[in-house]
N, C-alpha and C. Protein backbone atom coordinates (compact mmCIF):
# COMPACT_ATOMS: atom_id res chain seq x y z
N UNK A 1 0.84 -1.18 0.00
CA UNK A 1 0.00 0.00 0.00
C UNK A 1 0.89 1.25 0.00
N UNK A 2 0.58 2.18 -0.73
CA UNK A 2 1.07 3.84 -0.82
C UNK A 2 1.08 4.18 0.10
N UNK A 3 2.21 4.90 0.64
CA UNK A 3 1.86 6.00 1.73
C UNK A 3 2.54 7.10 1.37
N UNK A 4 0.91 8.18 1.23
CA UNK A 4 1.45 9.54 0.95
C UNK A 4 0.96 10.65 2.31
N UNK A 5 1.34 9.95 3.44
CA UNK A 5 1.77 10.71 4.20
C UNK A 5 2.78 11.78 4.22
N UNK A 6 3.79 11.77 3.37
CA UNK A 6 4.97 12.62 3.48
C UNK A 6 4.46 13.57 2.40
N UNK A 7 4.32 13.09 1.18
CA UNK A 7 4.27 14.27 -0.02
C UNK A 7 2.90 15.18 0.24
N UNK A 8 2.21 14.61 0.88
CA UNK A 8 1.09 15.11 1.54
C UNK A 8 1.53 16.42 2.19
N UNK A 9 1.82 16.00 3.90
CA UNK A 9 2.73 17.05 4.50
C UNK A 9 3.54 17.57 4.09
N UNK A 10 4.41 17.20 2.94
CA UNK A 10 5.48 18.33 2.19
C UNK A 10 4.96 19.29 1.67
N UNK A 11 3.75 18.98 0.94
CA UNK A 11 2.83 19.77 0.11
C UNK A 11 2.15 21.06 1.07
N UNK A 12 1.43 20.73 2.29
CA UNK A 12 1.31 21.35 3.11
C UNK A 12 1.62 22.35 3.98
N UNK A 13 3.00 22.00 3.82
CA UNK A 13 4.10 22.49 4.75
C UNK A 13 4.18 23.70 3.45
N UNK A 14 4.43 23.43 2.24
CA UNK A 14 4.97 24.48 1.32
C UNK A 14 4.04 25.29 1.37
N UNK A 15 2.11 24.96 1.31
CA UNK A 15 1.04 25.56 0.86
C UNK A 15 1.43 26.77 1.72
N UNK A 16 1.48 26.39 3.40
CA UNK A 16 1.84 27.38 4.13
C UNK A 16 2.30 28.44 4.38
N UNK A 17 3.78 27.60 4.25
CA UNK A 17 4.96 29.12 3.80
C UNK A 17 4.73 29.97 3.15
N UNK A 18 3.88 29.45 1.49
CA UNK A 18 3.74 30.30 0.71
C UNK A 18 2.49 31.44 0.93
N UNK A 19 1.49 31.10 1.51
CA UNK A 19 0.67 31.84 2.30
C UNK A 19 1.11 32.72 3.23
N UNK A 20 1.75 32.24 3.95
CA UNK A 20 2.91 33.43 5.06
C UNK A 20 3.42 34.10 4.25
N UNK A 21 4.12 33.94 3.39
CA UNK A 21 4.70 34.63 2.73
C UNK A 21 3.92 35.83 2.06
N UNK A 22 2.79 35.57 1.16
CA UNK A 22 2.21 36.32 0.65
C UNK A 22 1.12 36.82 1.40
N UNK A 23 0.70 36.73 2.78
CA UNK A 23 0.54 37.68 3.85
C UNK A 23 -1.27 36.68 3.75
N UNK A 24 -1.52 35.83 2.96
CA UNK A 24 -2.86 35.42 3.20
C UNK A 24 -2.56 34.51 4.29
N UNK A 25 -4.20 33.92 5.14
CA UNK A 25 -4.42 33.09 5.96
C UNK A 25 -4.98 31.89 5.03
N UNK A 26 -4.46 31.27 6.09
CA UNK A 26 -4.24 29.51 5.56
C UNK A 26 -5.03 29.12 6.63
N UNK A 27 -6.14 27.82 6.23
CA UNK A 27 -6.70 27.38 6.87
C UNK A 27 -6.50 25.45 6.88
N UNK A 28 -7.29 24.40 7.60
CA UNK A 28 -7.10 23.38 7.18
C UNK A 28 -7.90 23.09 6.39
N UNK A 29 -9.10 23.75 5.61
CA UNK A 29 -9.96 23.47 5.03
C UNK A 29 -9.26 24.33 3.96
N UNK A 30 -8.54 25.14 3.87
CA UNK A 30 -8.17 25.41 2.26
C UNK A 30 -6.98 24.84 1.72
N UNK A 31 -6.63 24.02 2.25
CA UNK A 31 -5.45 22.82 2.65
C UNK A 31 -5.85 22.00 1.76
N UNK A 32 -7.01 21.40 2.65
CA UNK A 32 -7.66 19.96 2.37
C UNK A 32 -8.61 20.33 0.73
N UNK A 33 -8.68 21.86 0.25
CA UNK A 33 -9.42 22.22 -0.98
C UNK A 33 -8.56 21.69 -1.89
N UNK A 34 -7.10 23.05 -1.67
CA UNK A 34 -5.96 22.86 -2.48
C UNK A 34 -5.24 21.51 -2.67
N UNK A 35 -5.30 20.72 -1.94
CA UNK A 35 -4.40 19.38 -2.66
C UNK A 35 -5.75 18.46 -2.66
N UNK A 36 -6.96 18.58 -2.51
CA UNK A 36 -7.50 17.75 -3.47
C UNK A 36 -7.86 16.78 -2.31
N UNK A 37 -7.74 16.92 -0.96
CA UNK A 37 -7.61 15.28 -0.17
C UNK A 37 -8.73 15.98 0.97
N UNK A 38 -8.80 14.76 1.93
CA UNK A 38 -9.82 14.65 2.88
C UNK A 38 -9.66 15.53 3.61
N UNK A 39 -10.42 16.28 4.32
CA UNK A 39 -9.73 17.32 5.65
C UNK A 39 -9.75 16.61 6.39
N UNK A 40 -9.96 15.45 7.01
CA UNK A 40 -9.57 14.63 8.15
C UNK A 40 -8.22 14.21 8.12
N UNK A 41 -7.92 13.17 6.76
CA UNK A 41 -6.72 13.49 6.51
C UNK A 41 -5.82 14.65 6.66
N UNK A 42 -5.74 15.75 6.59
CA UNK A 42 -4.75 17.14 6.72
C UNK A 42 -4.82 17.33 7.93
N UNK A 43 -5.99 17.21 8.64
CA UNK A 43 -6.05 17.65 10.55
C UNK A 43 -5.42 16.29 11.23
N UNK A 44 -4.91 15.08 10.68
CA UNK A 44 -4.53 14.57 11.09
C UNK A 44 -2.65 14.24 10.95
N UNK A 45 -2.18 15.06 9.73
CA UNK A 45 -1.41 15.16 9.36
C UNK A 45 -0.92 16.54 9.86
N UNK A 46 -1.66 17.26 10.40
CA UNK A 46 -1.23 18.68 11.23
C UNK A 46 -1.01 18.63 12.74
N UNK A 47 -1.27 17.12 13.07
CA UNK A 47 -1.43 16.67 14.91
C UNK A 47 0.57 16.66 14.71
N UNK A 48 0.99 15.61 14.00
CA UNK A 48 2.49 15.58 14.54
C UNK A 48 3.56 17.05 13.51
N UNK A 49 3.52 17.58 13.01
CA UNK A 49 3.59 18.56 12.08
C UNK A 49 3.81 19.68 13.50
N UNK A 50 2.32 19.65 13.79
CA UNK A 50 2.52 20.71 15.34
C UNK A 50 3.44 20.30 16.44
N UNK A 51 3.20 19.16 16.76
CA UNK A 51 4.01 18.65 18.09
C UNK A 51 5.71 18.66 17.35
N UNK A 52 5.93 18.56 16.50
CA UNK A 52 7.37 18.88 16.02
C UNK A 52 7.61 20.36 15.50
N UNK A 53 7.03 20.76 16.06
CA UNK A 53 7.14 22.81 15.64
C UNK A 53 7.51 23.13 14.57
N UNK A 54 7.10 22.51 13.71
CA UNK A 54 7.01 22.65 12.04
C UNK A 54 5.83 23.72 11.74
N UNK A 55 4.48 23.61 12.43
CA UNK A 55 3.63 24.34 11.87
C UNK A 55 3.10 24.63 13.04
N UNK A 56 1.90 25.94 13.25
CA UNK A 56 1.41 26.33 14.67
C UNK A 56 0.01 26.43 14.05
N UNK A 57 -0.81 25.60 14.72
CA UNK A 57 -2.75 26.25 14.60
C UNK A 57 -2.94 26.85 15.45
N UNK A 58 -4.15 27.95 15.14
CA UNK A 58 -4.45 28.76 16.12
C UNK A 58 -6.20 28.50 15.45
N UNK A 59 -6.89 27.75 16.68
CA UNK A 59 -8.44 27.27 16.52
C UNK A 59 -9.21 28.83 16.70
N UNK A 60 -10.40 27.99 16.25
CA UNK A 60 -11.70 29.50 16.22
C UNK A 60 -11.84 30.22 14.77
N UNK A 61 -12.87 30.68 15.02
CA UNK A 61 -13.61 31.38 13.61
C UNK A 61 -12.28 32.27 12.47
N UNK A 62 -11.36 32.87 13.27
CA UNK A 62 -10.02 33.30 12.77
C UNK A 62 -8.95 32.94 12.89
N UNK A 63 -9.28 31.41 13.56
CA UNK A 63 -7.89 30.64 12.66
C UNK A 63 -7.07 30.10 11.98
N UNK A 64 -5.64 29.86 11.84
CA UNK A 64 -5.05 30.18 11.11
C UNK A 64 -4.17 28.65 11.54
N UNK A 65 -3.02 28.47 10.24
CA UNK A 65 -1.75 27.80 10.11
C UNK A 65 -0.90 28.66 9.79
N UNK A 66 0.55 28.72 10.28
CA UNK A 66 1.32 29.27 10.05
C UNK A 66 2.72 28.30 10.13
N UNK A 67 3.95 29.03 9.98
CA UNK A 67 4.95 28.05 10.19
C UNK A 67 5.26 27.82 11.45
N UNK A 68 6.03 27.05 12.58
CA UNK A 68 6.90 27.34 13.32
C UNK A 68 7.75 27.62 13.69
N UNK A 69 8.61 27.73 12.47
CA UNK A 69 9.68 28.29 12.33
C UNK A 69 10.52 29.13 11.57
N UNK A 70 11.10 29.58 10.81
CA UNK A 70 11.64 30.00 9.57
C UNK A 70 11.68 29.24 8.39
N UNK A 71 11.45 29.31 7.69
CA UNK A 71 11.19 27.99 6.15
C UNK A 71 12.52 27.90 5.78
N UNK A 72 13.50 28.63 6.52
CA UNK A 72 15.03 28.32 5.85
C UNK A 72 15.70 27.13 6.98
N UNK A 73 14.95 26.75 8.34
CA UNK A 73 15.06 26.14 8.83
C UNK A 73 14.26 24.78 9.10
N UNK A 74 13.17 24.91 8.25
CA UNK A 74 12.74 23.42 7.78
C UNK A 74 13.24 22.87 6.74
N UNK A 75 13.45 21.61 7.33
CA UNK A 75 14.07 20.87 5.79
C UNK A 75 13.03 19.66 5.49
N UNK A 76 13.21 19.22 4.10
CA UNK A 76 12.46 17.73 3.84
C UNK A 76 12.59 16.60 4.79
N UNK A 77 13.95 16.39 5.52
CA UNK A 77 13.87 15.51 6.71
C UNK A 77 13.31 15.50 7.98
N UNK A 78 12.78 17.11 8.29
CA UNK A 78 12.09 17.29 9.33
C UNK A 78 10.68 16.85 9.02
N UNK A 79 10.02 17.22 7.74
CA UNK A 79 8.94 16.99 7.75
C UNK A 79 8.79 15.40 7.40
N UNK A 80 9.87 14.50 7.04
CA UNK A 80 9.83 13.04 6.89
C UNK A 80 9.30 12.37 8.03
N UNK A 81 10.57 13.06 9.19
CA UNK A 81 10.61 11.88 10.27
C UNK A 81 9.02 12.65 11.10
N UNK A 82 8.65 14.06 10.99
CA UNK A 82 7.78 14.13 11.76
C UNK A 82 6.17 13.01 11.49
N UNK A 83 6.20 13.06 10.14
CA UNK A 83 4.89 12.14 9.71
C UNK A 83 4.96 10.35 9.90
N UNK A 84 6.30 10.55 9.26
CA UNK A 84 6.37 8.97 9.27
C UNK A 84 6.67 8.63 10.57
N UNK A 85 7.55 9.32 11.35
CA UNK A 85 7.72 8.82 12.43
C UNK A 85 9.43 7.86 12.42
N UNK A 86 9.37 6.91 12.88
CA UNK A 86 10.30 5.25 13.00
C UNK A 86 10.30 4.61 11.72
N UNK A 87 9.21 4.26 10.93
CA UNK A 87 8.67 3.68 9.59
C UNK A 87 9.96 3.71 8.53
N UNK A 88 10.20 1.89 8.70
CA UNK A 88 11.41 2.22 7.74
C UNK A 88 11.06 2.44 6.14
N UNK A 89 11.70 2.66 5.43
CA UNK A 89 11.39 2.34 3.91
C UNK A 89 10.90 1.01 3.34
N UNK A 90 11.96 0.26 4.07
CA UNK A 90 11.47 -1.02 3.37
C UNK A 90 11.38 -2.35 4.80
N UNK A 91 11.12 -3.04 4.70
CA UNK A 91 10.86 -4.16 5.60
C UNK A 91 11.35 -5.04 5.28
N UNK A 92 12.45 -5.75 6.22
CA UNK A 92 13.17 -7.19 5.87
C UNK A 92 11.70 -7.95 6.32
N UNK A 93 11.69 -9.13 5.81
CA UNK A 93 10.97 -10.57 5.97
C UNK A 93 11.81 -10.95 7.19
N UNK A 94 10.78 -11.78 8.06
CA UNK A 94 11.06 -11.85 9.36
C UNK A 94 12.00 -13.02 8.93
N UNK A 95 12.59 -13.24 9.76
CA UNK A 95 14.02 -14.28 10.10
C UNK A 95 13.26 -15.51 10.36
N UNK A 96 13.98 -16.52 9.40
CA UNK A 96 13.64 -17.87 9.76
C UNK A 96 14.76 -18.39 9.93
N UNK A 97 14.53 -20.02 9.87
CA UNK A 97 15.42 -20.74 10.36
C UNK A 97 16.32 -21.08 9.13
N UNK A 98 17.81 -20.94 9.53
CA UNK A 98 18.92 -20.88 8.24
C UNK A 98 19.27 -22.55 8.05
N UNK A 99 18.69 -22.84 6.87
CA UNK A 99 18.64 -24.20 6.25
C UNK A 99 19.57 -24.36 5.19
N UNK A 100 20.26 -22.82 5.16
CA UNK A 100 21.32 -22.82 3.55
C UNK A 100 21.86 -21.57 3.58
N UNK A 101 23.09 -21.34 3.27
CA UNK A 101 23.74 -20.54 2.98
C UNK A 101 23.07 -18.93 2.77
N UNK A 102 22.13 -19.25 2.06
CA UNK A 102 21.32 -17.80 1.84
C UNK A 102 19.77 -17.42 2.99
N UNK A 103 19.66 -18.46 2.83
CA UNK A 103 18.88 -18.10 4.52
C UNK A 103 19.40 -18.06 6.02
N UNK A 104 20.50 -18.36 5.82
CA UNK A 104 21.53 -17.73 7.17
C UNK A 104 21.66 -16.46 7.45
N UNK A 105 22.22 -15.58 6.26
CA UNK A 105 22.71 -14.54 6.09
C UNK A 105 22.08 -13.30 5.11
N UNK A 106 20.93 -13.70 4.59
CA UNK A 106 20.15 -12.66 3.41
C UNK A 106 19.30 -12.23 4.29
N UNK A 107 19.07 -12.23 5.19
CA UNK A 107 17.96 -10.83 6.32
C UNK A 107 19.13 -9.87 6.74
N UNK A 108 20.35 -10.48 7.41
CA UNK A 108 21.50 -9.26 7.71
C UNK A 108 21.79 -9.19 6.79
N UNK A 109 22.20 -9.45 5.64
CA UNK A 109 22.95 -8.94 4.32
C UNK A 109 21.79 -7.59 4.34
N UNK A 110 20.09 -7.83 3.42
CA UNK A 110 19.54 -7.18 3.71
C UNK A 110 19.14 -5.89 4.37
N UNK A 111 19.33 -6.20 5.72
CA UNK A 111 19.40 -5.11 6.83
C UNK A 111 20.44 -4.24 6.55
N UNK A 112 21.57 -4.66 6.47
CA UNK A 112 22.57 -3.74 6.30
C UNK A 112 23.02 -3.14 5.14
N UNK A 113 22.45 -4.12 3.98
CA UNK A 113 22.22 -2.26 2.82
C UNK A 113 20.91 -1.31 2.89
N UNK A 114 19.84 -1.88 3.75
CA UNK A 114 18.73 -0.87 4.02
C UNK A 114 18.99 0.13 4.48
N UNK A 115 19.92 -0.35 5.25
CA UNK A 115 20.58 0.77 6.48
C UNK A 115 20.93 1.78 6.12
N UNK A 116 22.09 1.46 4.89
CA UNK A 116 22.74 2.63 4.03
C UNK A 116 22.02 3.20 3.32
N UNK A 117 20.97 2.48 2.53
CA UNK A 117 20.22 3.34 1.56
C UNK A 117 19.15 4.31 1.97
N UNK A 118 18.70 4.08 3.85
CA UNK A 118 17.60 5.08 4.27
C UNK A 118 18.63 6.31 5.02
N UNK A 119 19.77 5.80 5.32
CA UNK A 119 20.85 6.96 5.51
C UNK A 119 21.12 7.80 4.34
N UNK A 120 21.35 7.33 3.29
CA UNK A 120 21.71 8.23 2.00
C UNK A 120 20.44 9.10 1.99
N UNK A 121 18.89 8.30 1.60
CA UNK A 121 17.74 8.87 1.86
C UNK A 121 17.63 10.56 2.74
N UNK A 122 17.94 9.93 4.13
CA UNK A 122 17.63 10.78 5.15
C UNK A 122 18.28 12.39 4.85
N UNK A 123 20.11 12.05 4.34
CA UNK A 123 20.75 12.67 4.05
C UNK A 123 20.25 13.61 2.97
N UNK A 124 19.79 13.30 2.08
CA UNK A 124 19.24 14.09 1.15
C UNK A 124 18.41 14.84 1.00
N UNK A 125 17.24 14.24 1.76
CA UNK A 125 15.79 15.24 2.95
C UNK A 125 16.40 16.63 3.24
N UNK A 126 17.88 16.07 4.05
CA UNK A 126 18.05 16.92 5.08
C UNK A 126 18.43 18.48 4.31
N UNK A 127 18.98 18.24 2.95
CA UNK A 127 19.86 19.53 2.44
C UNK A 127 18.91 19.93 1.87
N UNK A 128 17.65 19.72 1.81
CA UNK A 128 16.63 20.86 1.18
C UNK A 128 15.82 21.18 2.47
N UNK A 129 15.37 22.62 1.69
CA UNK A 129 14.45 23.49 2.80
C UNK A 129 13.23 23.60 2.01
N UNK A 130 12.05 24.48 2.90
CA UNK A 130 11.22 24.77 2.73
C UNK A 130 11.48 26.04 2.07
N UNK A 131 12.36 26.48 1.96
CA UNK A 131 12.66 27.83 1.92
C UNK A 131 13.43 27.69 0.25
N UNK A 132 14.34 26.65 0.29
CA UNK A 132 14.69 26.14 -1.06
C UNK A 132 13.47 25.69 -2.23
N UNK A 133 12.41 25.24 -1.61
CA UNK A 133 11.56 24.61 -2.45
C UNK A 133 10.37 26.50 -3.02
N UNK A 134 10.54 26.93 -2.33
CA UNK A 134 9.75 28.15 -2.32
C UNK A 134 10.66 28.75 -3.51
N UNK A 135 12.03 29.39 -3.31
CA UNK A 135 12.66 29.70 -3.85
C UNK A 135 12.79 28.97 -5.66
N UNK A 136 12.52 27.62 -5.56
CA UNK A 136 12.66 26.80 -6.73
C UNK A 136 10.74 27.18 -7.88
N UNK A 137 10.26 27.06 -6.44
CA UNK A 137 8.93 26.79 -7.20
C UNK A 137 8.49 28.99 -8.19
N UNK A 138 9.08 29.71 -7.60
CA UNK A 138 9.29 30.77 -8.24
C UNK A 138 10.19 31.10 -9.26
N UNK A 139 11.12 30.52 -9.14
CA UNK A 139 12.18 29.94 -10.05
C UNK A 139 11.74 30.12 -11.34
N UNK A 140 10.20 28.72 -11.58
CA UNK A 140 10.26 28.06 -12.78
C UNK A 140 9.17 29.15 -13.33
N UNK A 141 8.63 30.36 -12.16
CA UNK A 141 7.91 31.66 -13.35
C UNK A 141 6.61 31.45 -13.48
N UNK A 142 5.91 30.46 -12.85
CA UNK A 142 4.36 30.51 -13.03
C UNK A 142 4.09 28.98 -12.59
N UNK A 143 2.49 29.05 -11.98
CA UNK A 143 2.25 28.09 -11.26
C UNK A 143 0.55 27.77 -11.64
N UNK A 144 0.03 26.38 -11.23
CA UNK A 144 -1.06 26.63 -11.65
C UNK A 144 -2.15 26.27 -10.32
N UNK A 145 -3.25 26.78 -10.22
CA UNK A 145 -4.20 26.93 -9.06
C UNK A 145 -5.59 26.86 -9.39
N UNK A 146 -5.74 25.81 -9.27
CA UNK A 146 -7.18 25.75 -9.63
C UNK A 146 -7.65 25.47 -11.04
N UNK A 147 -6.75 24.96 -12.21
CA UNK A 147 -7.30 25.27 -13.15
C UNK A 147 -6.48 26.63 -13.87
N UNK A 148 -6.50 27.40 -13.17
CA UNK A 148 -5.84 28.21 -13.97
C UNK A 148 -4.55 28.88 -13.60
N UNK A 149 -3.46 29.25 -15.12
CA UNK A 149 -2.62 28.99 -14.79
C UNK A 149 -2.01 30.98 -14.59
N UNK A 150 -1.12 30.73 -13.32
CA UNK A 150 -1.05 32.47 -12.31
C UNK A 150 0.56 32.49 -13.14
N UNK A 151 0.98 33.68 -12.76
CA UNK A 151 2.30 34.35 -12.55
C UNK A 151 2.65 34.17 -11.31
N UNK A 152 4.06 33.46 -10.69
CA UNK A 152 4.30 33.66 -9.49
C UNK A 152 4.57 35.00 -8.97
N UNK A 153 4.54 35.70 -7.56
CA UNK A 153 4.69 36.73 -7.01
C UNK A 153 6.44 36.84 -7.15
């Protein structure tokens, strides 16, 4: 099964910034408009998002999402480990009993290039920002919203 927990919250995390940025209020219901998904989904994806001071709600008739921090100080790995949590990439098959050469040793063989490849992963999260992705997505000069297609600010 998919899990778009992360591109979800990445998406989110950007909708934000870019709202801060351009001085509008962001809600979870124009969240849950703009990418198209459940608002249960997004209010549930805004529970660990908050508790990792990535993003701040403020409830009631005038509230709001904002960042928690500076968008030059969020990176893609913050918002990884905040959603996913522990959740590795991939899952070794549980360990059985070694009857041969390759069932002795192919769960640790296994394990230990997972290891490296969610380290390289993590590593790579880490050197982008929110602030980079903002910067990129203005970059490319126009964006589209709804159907129709804007000039970035």
């Amino acid at each position: 099964m998919l899990d778009f927990r992360f591109p979800t919250a990445m998406q989110m995390v950007f909708s934000v910034a870019l709202a801060e940025k351009s001085g509008q209020r962001c809600t979870s219901a124009t969240l849950a408009a703009s990418l198209e998904a459940n608002p249960s989904f997004i209010r549930k994806l805004m529970v660990p998002l908050t508790h990792q001071g990535i993003i701040v709600s403020t409830l009631g008739r005038t509230g709001s999402i904002r960042l928690g921090r500076v968008a030059e100080s969020i990176t893609l790995r913050d918002i990884y480990t905040s959603v996913i949590e522990d959740k590795r990439l991939w899952a070794a098959r549980p360990e059985g009993s070694a009857k041969c050469l390759v069932s002795a040793n192919a769960c640790g063989y296994f394990k230990s290039v997972v290891y490296e490849a969610e380290e390289a992963s993590m590593a790579v999260l880490a050197k982008y920002t929110v602030a980079d992705a903002l910067n990129e997505f203005e970059r490319n000069g126009s964006y589209s919203c709804g159907g129709e297609e804007l000039a970035a600010k």
